[in-house]
Protein backbone atom coordinates (compact mmCIF):
# COMPACT_ATOMS: atom_id res chain seq x y z
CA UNK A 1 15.75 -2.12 -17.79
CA UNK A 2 17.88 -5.23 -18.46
CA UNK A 3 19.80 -4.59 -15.40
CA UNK A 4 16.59 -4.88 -13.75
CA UNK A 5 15.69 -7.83 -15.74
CA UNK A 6 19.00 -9.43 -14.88
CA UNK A 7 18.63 -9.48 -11.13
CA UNK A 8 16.87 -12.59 -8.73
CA UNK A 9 13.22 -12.16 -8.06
CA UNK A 10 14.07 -11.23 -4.59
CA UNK A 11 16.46 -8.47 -5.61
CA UNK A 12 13.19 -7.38 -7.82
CA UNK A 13 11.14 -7.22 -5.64
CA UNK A 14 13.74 -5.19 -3.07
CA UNK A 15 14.54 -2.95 -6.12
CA UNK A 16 10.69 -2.28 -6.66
CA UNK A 17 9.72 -1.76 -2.52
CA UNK A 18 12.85 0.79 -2.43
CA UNK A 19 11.08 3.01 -5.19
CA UNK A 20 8.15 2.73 -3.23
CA UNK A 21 9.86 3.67 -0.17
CA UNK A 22 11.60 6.45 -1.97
CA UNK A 23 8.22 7.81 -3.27
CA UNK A 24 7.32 8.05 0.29
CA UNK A 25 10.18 10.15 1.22
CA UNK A 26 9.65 12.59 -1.79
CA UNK A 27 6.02 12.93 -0.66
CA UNK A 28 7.30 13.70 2.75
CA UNK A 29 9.66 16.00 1.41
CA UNK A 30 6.69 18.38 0.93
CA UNK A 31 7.17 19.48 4.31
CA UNK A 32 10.25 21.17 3.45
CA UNK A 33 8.39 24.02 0.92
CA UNK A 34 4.94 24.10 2.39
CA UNK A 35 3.85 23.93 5.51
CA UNK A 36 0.23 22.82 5.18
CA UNK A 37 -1.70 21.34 2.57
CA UNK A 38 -4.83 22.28 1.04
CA UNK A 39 -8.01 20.04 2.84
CA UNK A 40 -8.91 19.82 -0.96
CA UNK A 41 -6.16 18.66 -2.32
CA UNK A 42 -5.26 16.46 0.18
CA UNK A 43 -8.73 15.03 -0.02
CA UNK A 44 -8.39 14.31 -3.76
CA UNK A 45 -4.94 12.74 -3.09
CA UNK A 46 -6.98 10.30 -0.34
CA UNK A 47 -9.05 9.60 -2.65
CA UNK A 48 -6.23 8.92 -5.78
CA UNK A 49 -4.36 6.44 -3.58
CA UNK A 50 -7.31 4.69 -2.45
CA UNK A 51 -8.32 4.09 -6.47
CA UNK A 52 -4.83 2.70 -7.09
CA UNK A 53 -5.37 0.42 -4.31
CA UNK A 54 -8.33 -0.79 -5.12
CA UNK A 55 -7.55 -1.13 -8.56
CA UNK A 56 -4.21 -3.02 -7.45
CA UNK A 57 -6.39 -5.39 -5.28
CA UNK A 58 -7.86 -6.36 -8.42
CA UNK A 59 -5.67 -5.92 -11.59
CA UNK A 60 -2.37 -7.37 -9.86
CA UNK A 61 -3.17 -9.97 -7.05
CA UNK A 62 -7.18 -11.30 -6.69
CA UNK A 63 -7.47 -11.93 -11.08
CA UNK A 64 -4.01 -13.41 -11.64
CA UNK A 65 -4.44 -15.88 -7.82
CA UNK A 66 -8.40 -16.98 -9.63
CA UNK A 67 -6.32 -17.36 -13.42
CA UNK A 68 -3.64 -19.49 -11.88
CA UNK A 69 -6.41 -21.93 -9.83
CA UNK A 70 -8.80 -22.09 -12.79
CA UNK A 71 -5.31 -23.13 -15.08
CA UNK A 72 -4.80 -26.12 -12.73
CA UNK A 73 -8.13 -27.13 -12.73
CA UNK A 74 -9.53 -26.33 -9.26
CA UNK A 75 -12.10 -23.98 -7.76
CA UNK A 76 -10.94 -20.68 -8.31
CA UNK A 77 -13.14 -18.99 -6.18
CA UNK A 78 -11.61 -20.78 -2.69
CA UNK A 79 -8.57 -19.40 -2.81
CA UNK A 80 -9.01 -15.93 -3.60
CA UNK A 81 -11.64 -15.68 -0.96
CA UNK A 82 -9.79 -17.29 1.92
CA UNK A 83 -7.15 -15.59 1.12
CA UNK A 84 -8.98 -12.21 1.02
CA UNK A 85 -10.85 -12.68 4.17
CA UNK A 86 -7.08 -13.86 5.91
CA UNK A 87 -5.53 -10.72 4.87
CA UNK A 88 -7.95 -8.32 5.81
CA UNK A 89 -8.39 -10.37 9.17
CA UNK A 90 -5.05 -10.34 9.83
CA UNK A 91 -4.86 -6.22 9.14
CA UNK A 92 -7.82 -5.98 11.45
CA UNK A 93 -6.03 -7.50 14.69
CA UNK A 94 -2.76 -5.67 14.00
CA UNK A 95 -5.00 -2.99 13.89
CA UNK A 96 -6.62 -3.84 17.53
CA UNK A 97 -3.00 -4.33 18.84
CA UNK A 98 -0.89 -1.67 17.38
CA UNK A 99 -1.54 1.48 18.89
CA UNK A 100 -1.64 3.95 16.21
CA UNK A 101 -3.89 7.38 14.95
CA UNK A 102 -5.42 8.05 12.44
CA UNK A 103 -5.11 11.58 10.73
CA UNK A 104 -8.70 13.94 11.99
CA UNK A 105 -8.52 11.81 14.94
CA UNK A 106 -7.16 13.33 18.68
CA UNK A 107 -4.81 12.01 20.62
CA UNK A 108 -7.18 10.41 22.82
CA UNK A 109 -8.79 8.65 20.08
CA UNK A 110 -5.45 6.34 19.40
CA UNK A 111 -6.71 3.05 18.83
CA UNK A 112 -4.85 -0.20 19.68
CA UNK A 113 -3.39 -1.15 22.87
CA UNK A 114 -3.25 2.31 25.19
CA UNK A 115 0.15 3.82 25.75
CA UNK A 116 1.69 6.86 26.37
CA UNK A 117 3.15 7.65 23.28
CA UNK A 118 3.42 11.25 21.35
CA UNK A 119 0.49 12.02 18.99
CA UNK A 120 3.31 12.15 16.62
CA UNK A 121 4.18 8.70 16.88
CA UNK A 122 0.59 7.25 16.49
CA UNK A 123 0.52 9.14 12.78
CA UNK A 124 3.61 7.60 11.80
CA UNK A 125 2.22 3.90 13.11
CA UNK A 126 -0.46 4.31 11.45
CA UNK A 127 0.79 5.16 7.89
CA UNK A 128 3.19 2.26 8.39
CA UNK A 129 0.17 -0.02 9.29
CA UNK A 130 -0.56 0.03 5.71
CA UNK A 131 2.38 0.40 3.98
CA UNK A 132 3.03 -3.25 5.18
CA UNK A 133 0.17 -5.07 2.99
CA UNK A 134 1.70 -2.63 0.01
CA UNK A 135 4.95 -3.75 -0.09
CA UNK A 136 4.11 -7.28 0.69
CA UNK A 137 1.98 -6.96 -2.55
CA UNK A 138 4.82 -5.53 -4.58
CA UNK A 139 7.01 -8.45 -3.46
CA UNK A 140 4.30 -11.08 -4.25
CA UNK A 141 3.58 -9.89 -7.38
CA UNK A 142 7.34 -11.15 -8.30
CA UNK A 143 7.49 -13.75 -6.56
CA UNK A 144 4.36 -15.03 -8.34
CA UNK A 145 7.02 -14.31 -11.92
CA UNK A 146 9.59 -16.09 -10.58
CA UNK A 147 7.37 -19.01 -9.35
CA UNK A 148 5.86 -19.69 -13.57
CA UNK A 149 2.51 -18.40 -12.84
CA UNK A 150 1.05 -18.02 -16.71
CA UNK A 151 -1.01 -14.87 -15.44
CA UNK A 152 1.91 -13.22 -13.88
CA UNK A 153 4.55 -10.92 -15.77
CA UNK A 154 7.06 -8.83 -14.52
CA UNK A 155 5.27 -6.22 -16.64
CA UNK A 156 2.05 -5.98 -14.37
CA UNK A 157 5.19 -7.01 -11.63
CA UNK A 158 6.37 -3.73 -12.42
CA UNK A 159 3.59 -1.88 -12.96
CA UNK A 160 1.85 -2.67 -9.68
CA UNK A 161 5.29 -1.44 -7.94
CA UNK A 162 4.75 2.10 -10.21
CA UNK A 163 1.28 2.07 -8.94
CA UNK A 164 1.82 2.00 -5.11
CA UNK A 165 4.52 4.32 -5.53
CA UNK A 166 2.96 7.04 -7.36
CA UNK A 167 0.11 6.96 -4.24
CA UNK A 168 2.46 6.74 -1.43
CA UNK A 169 3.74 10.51 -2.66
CA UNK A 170 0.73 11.78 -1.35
CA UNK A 171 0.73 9.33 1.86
CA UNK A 172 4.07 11.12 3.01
CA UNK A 173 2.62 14.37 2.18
CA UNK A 174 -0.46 13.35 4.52
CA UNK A 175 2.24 12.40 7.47
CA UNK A 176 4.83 15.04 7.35
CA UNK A 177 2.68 17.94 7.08
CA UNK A 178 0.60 17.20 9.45
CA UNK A 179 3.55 17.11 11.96
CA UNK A 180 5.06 19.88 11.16
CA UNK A 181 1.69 21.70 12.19
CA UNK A 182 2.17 20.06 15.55
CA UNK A 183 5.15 22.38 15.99
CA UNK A 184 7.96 19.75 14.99
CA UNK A 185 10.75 20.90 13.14
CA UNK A 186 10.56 20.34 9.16
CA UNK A 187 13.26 18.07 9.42
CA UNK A 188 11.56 16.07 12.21
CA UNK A 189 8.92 16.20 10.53
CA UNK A 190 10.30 14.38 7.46
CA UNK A 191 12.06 12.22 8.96
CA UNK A 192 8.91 10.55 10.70
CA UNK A 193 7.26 10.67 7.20
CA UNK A 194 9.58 9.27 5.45
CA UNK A 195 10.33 6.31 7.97
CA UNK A 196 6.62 4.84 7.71
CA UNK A 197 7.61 3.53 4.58
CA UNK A 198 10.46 1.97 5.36
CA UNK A 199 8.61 -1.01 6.22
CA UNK A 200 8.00 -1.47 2.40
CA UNK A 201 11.02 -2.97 1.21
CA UNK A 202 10.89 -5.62 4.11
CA UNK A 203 7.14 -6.62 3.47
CA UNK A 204 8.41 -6.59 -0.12
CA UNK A 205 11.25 -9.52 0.17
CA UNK A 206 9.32 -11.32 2.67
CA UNK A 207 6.33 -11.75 0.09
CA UNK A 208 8.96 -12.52 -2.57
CA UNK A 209 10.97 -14.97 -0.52
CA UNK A 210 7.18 -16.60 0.59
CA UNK A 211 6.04 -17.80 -2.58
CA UNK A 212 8.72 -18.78 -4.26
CA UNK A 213 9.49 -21.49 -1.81
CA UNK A 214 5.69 -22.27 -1.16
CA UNK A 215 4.70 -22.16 -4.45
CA UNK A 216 1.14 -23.88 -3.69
CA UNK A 217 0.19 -21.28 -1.24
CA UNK A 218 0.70 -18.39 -3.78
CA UNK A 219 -3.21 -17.68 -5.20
CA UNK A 220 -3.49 -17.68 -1.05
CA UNK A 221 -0.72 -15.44 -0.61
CA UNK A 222 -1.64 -13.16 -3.92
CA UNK A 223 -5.42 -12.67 -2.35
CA UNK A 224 -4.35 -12.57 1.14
CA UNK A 225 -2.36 -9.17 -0.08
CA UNK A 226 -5.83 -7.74 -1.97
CA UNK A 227 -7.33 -8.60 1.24
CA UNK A 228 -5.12 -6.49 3.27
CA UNK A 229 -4.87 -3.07 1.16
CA UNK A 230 -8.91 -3.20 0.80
CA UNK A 231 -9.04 -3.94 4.63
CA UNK A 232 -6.46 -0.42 4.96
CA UNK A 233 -8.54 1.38 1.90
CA UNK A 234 -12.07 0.84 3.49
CA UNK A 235 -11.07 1.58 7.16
CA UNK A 236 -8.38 4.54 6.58
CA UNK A 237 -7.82 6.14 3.48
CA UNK A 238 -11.70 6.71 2.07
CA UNK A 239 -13.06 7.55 5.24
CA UNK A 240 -9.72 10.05 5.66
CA UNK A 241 -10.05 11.35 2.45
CA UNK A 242 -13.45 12.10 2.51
CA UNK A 243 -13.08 14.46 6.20
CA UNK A 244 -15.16 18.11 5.86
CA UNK A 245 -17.70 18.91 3.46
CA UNK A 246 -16.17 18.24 0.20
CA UNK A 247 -15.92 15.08 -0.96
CA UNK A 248 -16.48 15.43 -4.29
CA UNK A 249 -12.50 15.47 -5.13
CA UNK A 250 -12.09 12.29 -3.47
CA UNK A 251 -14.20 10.35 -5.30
CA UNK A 252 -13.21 11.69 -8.22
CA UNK A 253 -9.79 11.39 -6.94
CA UNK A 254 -10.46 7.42 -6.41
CA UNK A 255 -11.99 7.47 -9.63
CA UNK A 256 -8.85 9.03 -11.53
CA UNK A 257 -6.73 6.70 -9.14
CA UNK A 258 -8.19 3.69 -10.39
CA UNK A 259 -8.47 4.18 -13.92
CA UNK A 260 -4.51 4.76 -13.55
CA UNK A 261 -3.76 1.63 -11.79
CA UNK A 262 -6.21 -0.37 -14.20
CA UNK A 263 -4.08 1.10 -17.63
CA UNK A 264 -0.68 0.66 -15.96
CA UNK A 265 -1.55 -3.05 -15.73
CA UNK A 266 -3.39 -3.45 -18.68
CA UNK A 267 -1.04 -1.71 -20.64
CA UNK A 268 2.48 -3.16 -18.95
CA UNK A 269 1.17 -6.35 -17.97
């Protein structure tokens, strides 16, 4: 851990976005042993990442942005909700423009701009759609350390970075598997998987690199980042998780998901 400790904020917050990103590929890895998942289980997974988000949202960015406004005196409730509504606005036109699918969905029901693109491709652009506001949260979280915010701590730094990556395992399950019952090969099929969070890392030293050299936007920049991942959990991952006639495991998924998030940064922060 001091090795950790030792290294710049920015390096932190790569560090932290490359577990993510590896978490990914270990979920996508699933593809290599099985080569469909259980509607069930994948349901309750859904469900288990969305909790964590939500939780994150919360725990991590909206309450430590509100702490750090109310500390220097001002309205706290300005910045957290411009900030919210900016991120989740700003998901919802990258979400008009880039064409991606969602998983349930056919081809023809690709949203964004139309192209011509495989069905294979829209999956993959889609999980990476929201892997962006998660590693952009991971790298604010540390920037917010490095930039003196009281309410910050590379504890709840660190445990919002264990967090995302414990529900992107089942995100890369959700991609690769699905692929490889479109007749790619397993290895094509984690590959893809894998790749959609690569964007992770970048998001993560972008948000890192953001507030530490605009330190008065940060309680914009930490709600702008809850704004986003409720924006992805609301419009993909509970209505995903909650496909078929079960849907029992995914709330109780989301339930178990956010009472995990909420002790990792209780108990770490």
């Amino acid at each position: 851990m001091n090795w950790f400790l030792s290294l710049s904020p920015v390096m932190q917050a790569f560090v932290a976005t490359m577990f993510t990103y590896l978490m990914t590929a270990a979920g996508a890895a699933m593809v290599f042993p099985f080569k469909s998942i259980n509607k069930k289980a994948l349901n309750a997974m859904l469900g288990f990442a969305a909790g964590v988000m939500i939780a994150a949202s919360f725990w991590s960015l909206l309450a430590p942005a509100i702490q750090m406004v109310e500390d220097r005196g001002g309205i706290a409730w300005i910045p957290a909700v411009v900030g919210f509504i900016s991120g989740g606005f700003f998901l919802w036109v990258i979400d008009k423009i880039l064409p991606h699918l969602h998983l349930n969905m056919k081809r023809e029901d690709a949203e964004g701009i139309s192209t011509s693109w495989q069905r294979s491709v829209l999956l993959v652009l889609a999980i990476t759609l929201h892997n962006f506001p998660e590693g952009l949260a991971v790298g604010v979280a540390f920037g917010a350390v490095a930039a003196g915010l009281p309410s910050a701590t590379i504890g709840g730094a660190v445990a919002l970075a264990v967090g995302i990556g414990i529900q992107n395992f089942p995100e890369g399950a959700a991609v690769s598997v699905p692929l490889r019952r479109e007749k790619l090969s397993r290895w094509k099929s984690f590959v893809y998987g894998q790749f959609s969070g690569v964007v992770e890392p970048v998001a993560g030293v972008i948000g890192a690199l953001a507030v530490i050299y605009m330190r008065p936007v940060l309680p914009y920049a930490l709600s702008f980042a809850a704004g986003a991942m409720i924006y992805v959990v609301v419009e993909e991952l509970i209505p995903e998780s909650q496909f078929g006639d079960e849907v029992d495991l995914s709330t109780i998924g989301a339930m178990m998901g956010f009472a995990v998030m909420m002790t990792l940064d209780v108990a770490l922060g």
